[in-house]
N, C-alpha and C. Protein backbone atom coordinates (compact mmCIF):
# COMPACT_ATOMS: atom_id res chain seq x y z
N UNK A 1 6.09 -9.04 15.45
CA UNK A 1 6.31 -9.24 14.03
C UNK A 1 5.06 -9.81 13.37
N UNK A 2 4.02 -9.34 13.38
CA UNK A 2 2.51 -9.48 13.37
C UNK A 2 2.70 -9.56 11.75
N UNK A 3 3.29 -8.41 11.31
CA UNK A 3 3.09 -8.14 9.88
C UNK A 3 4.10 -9.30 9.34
N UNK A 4 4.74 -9.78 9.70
CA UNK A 4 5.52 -10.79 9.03
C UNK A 4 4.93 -12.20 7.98
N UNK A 5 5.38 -12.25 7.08
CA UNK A 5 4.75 -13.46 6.44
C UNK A 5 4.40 -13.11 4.79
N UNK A 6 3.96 -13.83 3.86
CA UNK A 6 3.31 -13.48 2.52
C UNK A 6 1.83 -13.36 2.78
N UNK A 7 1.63 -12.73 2.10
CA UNK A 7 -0.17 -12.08 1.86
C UNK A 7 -0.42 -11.87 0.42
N UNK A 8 -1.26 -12.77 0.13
CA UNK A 8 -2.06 -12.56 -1.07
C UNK A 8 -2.94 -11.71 -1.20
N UNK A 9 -3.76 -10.86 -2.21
CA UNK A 9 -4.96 -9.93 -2.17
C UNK A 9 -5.71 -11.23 -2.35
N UNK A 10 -7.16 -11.12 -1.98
CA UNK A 10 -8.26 -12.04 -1.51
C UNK A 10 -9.69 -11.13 -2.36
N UNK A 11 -9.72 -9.38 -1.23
CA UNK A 11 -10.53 -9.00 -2.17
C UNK A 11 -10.45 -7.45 -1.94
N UNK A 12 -10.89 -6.51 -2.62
CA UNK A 12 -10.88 -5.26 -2.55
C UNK A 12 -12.36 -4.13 -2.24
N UNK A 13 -12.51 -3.46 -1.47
CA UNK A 13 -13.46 -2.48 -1.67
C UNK A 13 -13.13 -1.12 -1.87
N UNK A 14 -13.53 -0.84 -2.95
CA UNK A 14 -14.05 0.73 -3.40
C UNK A 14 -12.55 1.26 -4.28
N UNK A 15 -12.00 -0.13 -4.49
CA UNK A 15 -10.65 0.22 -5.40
C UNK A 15 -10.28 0.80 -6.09
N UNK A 16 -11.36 0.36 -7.03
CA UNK A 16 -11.81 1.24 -8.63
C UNK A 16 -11.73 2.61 -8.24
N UNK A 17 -12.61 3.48 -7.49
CA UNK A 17 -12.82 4.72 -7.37
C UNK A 17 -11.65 5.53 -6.56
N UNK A 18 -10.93 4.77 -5.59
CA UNK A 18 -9.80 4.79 -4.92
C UNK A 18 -9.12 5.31 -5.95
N UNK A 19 -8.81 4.14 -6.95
CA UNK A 19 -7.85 4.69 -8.69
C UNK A 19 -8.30 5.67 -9.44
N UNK A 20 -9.97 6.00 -9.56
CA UNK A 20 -10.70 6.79 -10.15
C UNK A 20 -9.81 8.17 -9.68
N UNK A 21 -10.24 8.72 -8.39
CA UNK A 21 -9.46 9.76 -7.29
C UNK A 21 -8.12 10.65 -7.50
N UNK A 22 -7.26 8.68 -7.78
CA UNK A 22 -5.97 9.02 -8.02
C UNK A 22 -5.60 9.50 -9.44
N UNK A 23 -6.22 9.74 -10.31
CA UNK A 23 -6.23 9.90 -11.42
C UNK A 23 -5.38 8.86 -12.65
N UNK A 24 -5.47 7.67 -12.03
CA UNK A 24 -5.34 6.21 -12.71
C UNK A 24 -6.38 6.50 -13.94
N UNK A 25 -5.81 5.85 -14.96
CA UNK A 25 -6.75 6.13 -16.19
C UNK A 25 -7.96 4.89 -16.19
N UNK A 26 -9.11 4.65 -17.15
CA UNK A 26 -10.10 3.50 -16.73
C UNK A 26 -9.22 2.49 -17.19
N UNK A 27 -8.29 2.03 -18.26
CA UNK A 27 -8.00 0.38 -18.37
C UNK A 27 -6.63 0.35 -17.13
N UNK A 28 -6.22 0.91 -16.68
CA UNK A 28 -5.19 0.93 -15.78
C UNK A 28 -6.34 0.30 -14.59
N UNK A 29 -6.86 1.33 -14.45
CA UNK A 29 -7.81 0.48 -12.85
C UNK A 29 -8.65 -0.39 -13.24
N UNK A 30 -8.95 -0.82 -14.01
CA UNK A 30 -9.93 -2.16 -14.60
C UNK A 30 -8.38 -3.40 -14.48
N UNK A 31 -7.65 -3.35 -14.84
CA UNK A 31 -6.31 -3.93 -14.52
C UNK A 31 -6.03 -4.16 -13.23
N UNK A 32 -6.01 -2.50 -13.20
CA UNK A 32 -5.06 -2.91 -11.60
C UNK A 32 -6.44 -3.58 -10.45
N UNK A 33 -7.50 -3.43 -11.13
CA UNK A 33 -8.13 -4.05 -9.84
C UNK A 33 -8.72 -5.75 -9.59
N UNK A 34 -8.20 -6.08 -11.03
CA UNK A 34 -7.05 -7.91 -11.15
C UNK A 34 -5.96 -7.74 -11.10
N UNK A 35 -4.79 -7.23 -10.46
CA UNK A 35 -3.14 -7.26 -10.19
C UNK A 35 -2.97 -8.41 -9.35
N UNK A 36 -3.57 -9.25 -9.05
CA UNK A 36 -3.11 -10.62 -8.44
C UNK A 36 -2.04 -10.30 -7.28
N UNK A 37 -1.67 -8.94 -6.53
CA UNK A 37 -0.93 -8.92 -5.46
C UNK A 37 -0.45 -9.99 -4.37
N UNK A 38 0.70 -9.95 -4.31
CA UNK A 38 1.22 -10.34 -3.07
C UNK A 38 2.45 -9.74 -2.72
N UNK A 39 2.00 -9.71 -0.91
CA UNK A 39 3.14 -9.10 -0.53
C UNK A 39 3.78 -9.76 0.52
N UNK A 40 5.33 -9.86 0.89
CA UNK A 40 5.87 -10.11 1.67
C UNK A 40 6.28 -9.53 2.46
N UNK A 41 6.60 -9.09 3.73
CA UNK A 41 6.72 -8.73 4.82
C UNK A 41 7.60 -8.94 5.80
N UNK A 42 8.90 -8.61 6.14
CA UNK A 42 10.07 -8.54 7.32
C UNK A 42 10.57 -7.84 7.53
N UNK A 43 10.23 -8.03 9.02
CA UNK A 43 10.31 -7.04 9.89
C UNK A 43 11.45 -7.29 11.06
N UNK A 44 12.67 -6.65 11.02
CA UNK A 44 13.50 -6.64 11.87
C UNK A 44 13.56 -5.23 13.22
N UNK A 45 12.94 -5.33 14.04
CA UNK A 45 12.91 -4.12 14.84
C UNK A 45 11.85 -3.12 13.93
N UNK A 46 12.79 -1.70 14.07
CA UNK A 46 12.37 -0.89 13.27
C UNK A 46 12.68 -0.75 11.80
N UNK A 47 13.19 -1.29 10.98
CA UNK A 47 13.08 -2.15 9.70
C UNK A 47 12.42 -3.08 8.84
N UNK A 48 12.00 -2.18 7.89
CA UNK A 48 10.89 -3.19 6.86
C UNK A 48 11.65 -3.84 5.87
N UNK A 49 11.32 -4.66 5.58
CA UNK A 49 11.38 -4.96 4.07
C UNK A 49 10.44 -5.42 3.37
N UNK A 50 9.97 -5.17 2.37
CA UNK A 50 8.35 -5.56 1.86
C UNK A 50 8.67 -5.72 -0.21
N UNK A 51 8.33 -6.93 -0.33
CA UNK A 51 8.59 -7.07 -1.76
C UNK A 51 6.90 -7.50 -2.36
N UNK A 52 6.68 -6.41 -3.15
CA UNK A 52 5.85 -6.58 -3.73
C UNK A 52 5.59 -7.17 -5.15
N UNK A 53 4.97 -7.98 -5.20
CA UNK A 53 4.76 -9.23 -6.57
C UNK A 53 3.24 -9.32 -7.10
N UNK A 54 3.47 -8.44 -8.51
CA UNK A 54 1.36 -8.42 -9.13
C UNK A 54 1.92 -8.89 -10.66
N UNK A 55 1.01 -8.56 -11.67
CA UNK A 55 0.77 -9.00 -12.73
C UNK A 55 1.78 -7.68 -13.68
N UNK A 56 1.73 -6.37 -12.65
CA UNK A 56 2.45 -5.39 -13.77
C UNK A 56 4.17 -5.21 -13.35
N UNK A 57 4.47 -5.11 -11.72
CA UNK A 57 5.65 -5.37 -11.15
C UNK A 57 5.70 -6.12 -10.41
N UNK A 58 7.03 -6.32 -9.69
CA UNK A 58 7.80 -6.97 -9.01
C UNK A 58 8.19 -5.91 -8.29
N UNK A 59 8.67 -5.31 -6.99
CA UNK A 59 9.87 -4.74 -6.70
C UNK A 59 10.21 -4.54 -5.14
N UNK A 60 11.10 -4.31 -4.67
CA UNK A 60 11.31 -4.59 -3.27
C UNK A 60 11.88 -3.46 -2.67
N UNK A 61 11.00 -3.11 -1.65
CA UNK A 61 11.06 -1.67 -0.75
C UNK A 61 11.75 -2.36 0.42
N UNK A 62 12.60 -0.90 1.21
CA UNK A 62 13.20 -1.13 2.35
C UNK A 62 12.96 -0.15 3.41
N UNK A 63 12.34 0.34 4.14
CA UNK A 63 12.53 1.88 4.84
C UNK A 63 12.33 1.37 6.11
N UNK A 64 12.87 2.37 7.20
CA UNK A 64 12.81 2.06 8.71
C UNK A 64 11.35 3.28 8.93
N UNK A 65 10.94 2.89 10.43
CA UNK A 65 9.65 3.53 10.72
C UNK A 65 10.06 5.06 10.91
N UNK A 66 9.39 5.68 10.58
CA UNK A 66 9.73 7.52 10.78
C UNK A 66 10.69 8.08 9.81
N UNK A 67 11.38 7.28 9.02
CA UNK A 67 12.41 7.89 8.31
C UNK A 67 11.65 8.48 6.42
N UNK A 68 11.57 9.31 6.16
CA UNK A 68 11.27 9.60 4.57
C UNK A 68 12.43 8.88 3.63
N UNK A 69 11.02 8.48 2.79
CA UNK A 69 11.72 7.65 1.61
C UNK A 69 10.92 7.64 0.64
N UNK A 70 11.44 7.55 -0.76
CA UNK A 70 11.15 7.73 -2.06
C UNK A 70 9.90 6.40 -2.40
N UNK A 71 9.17 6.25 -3.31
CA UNK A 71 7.88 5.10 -3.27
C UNK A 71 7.68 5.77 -4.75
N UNK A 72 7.45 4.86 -5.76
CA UNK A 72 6.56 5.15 -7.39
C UNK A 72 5.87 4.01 -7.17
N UNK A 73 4.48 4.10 -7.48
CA UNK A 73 3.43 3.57 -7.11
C UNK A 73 3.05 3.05 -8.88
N UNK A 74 2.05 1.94 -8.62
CA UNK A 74 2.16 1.35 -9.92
C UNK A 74 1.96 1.75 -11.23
N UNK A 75 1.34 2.70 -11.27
CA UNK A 75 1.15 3.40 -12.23
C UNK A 75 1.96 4.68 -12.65
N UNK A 76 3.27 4.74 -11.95
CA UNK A 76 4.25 6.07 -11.96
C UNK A 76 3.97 6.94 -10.97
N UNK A 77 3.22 7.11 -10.58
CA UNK A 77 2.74 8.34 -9.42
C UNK A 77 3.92 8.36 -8.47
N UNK A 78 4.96 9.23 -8.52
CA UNK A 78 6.25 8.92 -7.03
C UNK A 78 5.32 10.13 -5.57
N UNK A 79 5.87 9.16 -5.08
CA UNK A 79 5.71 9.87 -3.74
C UNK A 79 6.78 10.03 -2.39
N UNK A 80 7.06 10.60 -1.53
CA UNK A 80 7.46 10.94 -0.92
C UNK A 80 6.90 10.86 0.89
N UNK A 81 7.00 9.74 1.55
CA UNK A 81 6.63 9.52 2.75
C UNK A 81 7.86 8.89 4.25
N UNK A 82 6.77 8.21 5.12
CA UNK A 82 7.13 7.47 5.96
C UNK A 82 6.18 6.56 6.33
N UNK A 83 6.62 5.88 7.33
CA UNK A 83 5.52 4.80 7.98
C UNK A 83 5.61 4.77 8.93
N UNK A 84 4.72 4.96 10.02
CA UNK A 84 5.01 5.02 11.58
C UNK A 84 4.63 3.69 12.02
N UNK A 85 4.75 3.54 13.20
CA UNK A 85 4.17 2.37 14.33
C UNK A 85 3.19 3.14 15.36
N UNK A 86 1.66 2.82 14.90
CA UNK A 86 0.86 3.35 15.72
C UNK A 86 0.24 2.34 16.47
N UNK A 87 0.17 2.19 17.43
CA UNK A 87 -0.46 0.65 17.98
C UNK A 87 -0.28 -0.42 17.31
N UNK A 88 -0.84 -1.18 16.98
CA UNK A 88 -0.64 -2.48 16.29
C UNK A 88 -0.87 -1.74 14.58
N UNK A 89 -1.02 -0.50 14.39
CA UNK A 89 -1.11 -0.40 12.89
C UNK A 89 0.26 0.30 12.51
N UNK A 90 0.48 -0.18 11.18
CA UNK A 90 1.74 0.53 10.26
C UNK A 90 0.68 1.90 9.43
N UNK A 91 1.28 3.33 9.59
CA UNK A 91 0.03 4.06 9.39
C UNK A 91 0.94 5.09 8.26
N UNK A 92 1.28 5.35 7.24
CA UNK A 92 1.88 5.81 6.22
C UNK A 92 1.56 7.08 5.72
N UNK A 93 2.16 8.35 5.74
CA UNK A 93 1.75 9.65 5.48
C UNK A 93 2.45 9.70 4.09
N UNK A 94 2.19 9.88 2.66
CA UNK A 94 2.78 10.19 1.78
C UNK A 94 2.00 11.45 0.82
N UNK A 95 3.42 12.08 0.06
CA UNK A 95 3.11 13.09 -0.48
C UNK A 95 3.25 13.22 -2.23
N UNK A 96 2.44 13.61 -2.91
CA UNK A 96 2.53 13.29 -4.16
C UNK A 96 3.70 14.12 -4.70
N UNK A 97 4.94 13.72 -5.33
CA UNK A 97 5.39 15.02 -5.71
C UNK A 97 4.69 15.77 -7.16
N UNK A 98 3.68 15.27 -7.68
CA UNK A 98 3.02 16.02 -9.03
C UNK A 98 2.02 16.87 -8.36
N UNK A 99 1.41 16.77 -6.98
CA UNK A 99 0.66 17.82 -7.08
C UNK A 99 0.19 17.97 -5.44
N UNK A 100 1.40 17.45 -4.61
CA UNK A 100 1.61 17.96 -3.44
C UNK A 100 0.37 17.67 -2.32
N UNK A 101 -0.52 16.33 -3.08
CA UNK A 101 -1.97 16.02 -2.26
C UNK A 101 -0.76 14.91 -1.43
N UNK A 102 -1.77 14.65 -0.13
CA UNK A 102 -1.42 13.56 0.47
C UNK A 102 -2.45 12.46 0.30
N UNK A 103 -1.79 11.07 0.57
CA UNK A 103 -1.90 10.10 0.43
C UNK A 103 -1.61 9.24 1.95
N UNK A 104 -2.62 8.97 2.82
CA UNK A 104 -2.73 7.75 3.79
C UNK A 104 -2.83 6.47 3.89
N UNK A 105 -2.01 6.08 4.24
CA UNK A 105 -2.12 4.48 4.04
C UNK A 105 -2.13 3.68 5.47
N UNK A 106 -2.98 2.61 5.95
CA UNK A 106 -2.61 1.92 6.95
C UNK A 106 -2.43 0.60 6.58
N UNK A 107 -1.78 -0.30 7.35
CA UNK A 107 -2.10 -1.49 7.25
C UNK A 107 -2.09 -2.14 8.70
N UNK A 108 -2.83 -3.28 9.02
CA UNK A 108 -3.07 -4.32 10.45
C UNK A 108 -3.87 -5.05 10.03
N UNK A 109 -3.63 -5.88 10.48
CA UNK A 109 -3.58 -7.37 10.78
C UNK A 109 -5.06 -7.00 11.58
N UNK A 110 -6.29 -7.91 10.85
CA UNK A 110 -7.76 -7.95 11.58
C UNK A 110 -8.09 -9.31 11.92
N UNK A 111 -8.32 -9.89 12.26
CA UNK A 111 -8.21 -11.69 12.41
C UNK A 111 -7.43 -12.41 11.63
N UNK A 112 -7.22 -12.96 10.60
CA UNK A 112 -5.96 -13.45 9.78
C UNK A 112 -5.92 -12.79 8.67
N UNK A 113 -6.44 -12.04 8.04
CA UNK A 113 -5.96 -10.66 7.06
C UNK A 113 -5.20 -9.94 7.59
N UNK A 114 -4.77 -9.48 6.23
CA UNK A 114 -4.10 -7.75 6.49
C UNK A 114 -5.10 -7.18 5.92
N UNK A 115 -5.29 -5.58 6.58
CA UNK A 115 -5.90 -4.81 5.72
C UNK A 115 -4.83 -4.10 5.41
N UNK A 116 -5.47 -3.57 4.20
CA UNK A 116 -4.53 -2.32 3.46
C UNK A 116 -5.45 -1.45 3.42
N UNK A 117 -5.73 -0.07 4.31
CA UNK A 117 -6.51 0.88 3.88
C UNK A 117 -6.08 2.24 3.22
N UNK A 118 -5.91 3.01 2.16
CA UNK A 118 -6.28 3.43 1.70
C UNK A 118 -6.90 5.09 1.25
N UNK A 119 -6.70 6.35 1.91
CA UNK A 119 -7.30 7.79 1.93
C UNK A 119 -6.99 8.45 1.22
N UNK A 120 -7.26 9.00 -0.30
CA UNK A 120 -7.12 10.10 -0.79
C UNK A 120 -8.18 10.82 -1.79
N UNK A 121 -8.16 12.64 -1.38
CA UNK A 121 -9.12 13.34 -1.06
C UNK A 121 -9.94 12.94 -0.49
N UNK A 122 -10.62 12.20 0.34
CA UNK A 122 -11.92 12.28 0.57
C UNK A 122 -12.23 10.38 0.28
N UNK A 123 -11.45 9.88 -0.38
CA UNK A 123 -11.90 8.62 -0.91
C UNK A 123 -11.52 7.18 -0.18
N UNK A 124 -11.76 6.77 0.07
CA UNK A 124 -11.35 5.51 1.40
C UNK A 124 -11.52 4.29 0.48
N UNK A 125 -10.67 3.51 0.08
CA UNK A 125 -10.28 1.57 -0.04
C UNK A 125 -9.92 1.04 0.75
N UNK A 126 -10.06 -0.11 0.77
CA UNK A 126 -9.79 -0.93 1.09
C UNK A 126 -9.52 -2.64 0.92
N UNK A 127 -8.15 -2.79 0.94
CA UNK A 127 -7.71 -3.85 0.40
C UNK A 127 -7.31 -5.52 1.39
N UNK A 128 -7.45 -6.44 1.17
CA UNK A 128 -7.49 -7.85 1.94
C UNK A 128 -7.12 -8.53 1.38
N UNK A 129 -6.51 -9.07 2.56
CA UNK A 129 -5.01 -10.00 2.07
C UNK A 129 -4.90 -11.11 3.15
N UNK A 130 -4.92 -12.52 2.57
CA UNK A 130 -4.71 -13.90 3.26
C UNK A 130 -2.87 -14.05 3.47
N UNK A 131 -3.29 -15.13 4.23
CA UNK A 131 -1.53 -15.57 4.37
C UNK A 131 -1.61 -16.60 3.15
């Protein structure tokens, strides 16, 4: 239960352009890249629960590992994924339903961060997070 606990964002790389990618408009990612994130994290077995807390939402996700489930991302974008258990990483395949690109996400635990990384087209972020 590695991932367990609250995590603050600390600091971000290549965010902006990450949002640029996603077709986030410029004051949306000038925003979202002060969203003051935190996330919480419990983990029962194969069961998440993860409540996310920034400056624009609040809201609290539930999905088990491998199973597809619904996700609108902060700016409206819905998507359509899962989250596996790949070694010590949570590794997330999602699908846009506006235009059918995928979207990768990992997260693990690197010395006392989380990372949150981040893949679409071609574009790699990466996000860090304290307890």
């Amino acid at each position: 239960m590695a991932f367990d606990g609250t995590w603050k964002i600390d600091r971000n790389e290549n965010y902006e352009k990450f949002m640029e990618a996603m077709g986030v408009g410029m004051m949306k990612r000038k925003l979202g890249a002060h969203d003051n994130l935190k996330i919480t994290i419990q983990q029962n077995g194969d069961k998440f629960n993860v409540k996310e807390h920034s400056n624009f939402r609040n809201i609290e996700i539930e999905f088990t590992l491998g199973v597809t489930f619904e996700y609108s991302l902060a700016d409206g974008t819905e998507l359509s994924g899962a989250w596996a258990l790949e070694g010590n990483k949570l590794v997330g395949t999602f699908t846009r339903k506006d235009n059918g690109k995928v979207l990768k996400a990992t997260r693990e635990i690197v010395g006392d961060e989380l990372v949150q990384t981040y893949v679409y087209e071609g574009v790699e972020s990466k996000r860090f997070f304290k307890r």
